[in-house]
N, C-alpha and C. Protein backbone atom coordinates (compact mmCIF):
# COMPACT_ATOMS: atom_id res chain seq x y z
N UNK A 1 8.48 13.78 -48.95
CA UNK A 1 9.43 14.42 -48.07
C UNK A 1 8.71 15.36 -47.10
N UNK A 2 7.66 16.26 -47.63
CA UNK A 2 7.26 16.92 -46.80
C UNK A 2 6.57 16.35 -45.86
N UNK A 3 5.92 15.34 -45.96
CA UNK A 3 5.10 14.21 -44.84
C UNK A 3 5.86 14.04 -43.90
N UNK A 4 7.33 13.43 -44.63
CA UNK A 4 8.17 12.90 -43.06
C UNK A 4 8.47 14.36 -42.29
N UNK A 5 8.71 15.83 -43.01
CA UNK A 5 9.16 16.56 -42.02
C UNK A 5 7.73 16.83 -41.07
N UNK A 6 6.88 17.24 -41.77
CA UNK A 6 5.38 17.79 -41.07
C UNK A 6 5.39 16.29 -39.63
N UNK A 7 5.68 14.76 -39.70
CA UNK A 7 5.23 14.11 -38.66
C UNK A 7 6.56 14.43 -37.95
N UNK A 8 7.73 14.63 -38.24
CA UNK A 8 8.42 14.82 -37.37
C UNK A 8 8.37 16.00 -36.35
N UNK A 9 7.79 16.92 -37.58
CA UNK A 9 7.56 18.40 -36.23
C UNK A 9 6.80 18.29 -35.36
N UNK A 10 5.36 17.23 -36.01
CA UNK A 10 4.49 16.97 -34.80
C UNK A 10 4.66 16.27 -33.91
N UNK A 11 5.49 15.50 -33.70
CA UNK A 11 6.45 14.22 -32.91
C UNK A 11 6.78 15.33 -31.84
N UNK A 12 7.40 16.07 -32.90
CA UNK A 12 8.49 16.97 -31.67
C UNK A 12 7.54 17.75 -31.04
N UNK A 13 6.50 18.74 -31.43
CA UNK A 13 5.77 19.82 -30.89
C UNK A 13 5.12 18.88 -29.78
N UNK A 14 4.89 17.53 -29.85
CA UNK A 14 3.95 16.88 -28.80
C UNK A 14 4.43 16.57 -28.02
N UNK A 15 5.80 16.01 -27.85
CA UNK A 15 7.22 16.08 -26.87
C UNK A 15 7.13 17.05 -26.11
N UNK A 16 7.39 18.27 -26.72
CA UNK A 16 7.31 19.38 -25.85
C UNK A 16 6.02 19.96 -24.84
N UNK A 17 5.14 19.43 -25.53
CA UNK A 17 3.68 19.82 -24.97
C UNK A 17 3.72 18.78 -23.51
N UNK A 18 3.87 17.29 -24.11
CA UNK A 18 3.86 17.15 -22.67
C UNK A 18 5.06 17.09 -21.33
N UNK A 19 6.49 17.42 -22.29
CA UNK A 19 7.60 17.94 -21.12
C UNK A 19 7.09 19.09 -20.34
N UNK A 20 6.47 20.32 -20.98
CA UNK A 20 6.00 21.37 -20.72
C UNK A 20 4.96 20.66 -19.02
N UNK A 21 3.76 19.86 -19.66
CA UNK A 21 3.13 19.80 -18.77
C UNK A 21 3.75 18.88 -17.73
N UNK A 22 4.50 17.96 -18.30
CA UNK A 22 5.08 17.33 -16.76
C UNK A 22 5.99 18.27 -15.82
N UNK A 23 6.33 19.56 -16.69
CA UNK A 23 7.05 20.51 -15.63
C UNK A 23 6.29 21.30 -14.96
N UNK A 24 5.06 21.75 -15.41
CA UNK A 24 4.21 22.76 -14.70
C UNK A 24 3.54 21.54 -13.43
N UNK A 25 3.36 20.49 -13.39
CA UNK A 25 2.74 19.71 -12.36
C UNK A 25 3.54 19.09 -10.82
N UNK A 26 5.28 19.68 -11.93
CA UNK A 26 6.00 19.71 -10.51
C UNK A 26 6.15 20.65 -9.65
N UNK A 27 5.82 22.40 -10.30
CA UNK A 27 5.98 22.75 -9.71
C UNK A 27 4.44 23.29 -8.65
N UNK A 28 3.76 22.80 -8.52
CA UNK A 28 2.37 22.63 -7.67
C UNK A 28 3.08 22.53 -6.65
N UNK A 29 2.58 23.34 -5.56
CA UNK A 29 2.44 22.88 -3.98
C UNK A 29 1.72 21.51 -3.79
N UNK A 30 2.17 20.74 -2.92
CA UNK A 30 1.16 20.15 -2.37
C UNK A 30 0.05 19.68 -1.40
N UNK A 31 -0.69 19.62 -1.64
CA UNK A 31 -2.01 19.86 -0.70
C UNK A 31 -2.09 19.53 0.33
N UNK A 32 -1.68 19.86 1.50
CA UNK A 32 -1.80 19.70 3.11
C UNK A 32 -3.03 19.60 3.43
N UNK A 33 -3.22 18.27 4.00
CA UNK A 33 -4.64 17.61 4.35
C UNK A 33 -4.52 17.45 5.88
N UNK A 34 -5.69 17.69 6.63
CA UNK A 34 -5.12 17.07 8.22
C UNK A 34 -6.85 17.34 8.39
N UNK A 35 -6.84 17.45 10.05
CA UNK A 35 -8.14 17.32 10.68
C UNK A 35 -7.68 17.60 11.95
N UNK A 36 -8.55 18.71 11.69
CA UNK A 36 -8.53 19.67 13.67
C UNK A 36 -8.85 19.06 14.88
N UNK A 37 -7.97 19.09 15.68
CA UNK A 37 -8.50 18.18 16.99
C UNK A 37 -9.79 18.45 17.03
N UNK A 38 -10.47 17.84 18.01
CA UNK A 38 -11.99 18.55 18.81
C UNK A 38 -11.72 19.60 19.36
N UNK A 39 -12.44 20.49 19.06
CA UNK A 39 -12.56 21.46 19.88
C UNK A 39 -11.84 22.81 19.18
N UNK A 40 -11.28 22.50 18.09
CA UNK A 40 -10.08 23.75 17.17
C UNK A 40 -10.62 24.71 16.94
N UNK A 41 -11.77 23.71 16.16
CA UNK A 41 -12.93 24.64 15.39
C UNK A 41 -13.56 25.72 16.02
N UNK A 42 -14.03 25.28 17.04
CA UNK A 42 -14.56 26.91 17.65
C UNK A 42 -14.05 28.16 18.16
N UNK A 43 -12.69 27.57 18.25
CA UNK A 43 -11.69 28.77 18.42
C UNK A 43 -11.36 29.77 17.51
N UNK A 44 -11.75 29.79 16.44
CA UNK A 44 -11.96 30.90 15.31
C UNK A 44 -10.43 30.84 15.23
N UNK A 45 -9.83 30.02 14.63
CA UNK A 45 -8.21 29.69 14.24
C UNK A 45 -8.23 30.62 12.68
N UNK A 46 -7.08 31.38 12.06
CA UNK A 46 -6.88 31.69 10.77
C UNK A 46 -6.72 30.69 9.85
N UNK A 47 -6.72 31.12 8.69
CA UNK A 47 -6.14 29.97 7.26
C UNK A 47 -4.90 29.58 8.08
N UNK A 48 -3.90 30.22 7.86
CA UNK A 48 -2.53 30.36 8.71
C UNK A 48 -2.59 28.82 9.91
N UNK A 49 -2.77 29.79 11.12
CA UNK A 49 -3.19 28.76 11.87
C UNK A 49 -3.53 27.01 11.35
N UNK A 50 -4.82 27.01 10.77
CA UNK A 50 -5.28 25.74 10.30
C UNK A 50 -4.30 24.82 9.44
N UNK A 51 -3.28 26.14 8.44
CA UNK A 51 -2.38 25.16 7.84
C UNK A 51 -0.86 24.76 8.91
N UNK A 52 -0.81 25.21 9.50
CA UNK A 52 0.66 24.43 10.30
C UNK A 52 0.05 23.91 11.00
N UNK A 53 -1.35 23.69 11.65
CA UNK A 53 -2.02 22.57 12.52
C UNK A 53 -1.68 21.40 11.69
N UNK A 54 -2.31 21.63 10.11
CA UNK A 54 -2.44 20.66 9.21
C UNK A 54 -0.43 19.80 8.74
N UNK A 55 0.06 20.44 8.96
CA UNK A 55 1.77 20.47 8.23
C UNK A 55 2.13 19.67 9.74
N UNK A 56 1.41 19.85 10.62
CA UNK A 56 2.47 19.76 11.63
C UNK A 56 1.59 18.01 11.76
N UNK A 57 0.69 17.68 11.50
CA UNK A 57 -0.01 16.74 11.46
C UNK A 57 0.43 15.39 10.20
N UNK A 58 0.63 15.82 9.55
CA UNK A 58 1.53 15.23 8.13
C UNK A 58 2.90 15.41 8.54
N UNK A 59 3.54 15.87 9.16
CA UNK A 59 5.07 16.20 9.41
C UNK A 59 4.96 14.53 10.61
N UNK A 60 4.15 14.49 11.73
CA UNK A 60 4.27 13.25 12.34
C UNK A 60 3.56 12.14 12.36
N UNK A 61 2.69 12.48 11.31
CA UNK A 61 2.00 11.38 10.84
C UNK A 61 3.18 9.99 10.13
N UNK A 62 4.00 10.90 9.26
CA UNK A 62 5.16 10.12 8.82
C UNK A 62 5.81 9.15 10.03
N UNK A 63 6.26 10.21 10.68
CA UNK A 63 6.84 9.68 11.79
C UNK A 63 6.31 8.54 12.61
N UNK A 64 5.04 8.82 12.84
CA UNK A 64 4.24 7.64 14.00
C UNK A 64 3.81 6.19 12.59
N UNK A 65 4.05 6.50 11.12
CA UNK A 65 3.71 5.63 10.68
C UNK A 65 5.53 4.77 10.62
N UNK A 66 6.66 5.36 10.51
CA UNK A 66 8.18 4.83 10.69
C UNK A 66 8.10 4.22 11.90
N UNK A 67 7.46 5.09 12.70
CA UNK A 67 7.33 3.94 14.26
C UNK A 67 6.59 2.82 14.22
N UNK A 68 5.59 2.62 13.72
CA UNK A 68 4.80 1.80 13.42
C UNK A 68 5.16 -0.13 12.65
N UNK A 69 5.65 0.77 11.95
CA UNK A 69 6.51 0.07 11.03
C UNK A 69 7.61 -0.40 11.95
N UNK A 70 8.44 0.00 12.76
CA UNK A 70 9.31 -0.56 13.47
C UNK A 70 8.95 -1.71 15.02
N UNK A 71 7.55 -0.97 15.16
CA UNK A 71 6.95 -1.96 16.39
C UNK A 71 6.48 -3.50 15.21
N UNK A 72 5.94 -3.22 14.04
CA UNK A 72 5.93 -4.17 13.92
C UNK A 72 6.79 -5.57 13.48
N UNK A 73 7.92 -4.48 12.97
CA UNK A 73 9.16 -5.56 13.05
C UNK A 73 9.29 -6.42 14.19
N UNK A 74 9.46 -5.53 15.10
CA UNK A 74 9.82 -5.73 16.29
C UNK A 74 8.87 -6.92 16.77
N UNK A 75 7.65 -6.76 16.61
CA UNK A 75 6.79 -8.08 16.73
C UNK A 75 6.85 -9.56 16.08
N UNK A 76 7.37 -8.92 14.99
CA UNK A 76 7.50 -10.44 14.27
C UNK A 76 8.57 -11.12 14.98
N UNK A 77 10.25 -9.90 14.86
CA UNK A 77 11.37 -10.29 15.39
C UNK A 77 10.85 -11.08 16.62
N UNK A 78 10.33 -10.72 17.59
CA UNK A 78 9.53 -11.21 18.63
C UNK A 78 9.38 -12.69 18.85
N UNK A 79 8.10 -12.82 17.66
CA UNK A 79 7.66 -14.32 17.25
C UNK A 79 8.48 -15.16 16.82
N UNK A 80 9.67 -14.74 16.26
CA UNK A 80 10.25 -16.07 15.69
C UNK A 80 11.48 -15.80 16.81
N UNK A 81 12.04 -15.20 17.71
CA UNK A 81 12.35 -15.33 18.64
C UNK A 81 11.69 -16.49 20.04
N UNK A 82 10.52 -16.48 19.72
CA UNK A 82 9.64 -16.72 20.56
C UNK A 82 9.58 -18.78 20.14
N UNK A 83 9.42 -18.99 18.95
CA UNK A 83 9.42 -19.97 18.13
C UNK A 83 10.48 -21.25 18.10
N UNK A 84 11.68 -20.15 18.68
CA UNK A 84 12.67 -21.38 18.34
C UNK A 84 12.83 -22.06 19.97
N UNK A 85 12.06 -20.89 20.80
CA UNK A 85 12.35 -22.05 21.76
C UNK A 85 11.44 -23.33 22.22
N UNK A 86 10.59 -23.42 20.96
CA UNK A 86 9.97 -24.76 20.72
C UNK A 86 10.50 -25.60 20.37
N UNK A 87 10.31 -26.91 20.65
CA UNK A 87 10.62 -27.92 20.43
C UNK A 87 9.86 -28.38 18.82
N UNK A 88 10.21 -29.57 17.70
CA UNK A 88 9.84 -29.38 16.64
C UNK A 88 8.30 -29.92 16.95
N UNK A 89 8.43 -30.83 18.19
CA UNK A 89 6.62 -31.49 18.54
C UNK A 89 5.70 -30.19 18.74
N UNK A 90 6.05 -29.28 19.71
CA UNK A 90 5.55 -28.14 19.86
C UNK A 90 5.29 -27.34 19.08
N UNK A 91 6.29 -27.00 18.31
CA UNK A 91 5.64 -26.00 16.73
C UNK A 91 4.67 -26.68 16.11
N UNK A 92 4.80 -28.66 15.81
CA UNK A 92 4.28 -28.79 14.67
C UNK A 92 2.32 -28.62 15.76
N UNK A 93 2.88 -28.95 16.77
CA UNK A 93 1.14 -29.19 17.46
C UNK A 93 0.24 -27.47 17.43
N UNK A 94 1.67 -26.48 17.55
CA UNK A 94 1.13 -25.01 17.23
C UNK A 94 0.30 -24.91 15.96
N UNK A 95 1.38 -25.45 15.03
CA UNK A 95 0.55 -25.24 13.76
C UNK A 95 -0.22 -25.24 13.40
N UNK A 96 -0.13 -26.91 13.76
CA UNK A 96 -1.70 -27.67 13.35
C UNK A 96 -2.84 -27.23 14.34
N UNK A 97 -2.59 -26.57 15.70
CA UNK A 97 -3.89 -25.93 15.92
C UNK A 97 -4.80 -24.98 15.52
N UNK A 98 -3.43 -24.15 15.01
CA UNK A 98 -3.65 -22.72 13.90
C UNK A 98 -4.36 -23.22 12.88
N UNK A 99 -3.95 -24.25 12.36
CA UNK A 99 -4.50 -24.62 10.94
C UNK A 99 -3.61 -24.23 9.56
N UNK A 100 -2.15 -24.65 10.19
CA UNK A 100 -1.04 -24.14 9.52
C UNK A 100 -0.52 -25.32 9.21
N UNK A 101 -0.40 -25.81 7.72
CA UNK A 101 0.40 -27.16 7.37
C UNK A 101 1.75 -26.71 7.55
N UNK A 102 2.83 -28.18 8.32
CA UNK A 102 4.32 -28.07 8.72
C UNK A 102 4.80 -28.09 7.34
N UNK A 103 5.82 -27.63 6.70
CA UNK A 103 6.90 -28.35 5.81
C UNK A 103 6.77 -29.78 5.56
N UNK A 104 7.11 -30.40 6.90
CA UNK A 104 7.07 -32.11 6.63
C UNK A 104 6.00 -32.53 5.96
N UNK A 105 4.61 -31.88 6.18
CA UNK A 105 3.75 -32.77 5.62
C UNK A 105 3.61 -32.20 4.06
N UNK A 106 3.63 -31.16 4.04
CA UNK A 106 3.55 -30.89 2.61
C UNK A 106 4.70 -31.50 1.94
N UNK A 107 5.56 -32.07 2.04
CA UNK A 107 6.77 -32.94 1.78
C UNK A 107 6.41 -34.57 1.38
N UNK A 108 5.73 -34.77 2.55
CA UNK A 108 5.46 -36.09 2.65
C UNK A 108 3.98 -36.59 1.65
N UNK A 109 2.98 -35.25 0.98
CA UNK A 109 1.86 -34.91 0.68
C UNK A 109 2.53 -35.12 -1.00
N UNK A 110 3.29 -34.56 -1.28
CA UNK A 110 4.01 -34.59 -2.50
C UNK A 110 4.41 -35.72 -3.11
N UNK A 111 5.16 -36.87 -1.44
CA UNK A 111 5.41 -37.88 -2.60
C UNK A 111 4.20 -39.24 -2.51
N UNK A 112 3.33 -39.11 -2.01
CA UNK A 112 2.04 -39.65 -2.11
C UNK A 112 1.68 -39.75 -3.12
């Protein structure tokens, strides 16, 4: 009896040890990383300074990467916009210049 209580307390005390630590790791700041234009540096900028250079750099970094992400939609949307106004001779001769097997042949490859 005393075995099962002693592993149960340790069950539990180790539970807590690492709830404990998964709570102290949320509450961490987190580390604002960036890189000073040319030329920042010699301006004798404060800590201060350097960190909202850095915040403000991560604040649109997000942003220009959501844009990013949307031009490239936008590119694909593009291409297969671009695609259908081929004819099926024309895609398949695209393909095969690319070095892109059509559907049909991998179709036709299958029942060979």
């Amino acid at each position: 009896m005393f075995r099962a209580t002693a592993l149960f307390g340790s069950v539990i005390l180790g539970l807590a040890v690492l709830v404990s630590a998964g709570a102290t790791q949320d509450t961490k700041k987190p580390k604002v990383k960036g890189m000073l234009p040319a030329g920042f540096k010699a301006l004798g900028l404060s800590k201060e300074q350097i960190l909202k250079i850095y915040t403000v750099q991560t604040d649109y970094r997000a942003k220009i990467a959501d844009l990013q992400k949307k031009i490239n939609d936008l590119k694909k949307e593009q291409s297969r916009e671009e695609f259908k106004i081929l004819t099926d001779e024309q895609r398949d001769k695209y393909l095969k210049a690319k070095g892109v097997e059509t559907k049909k042949k991998k179709v036709s490859d299958k029942e060979s």
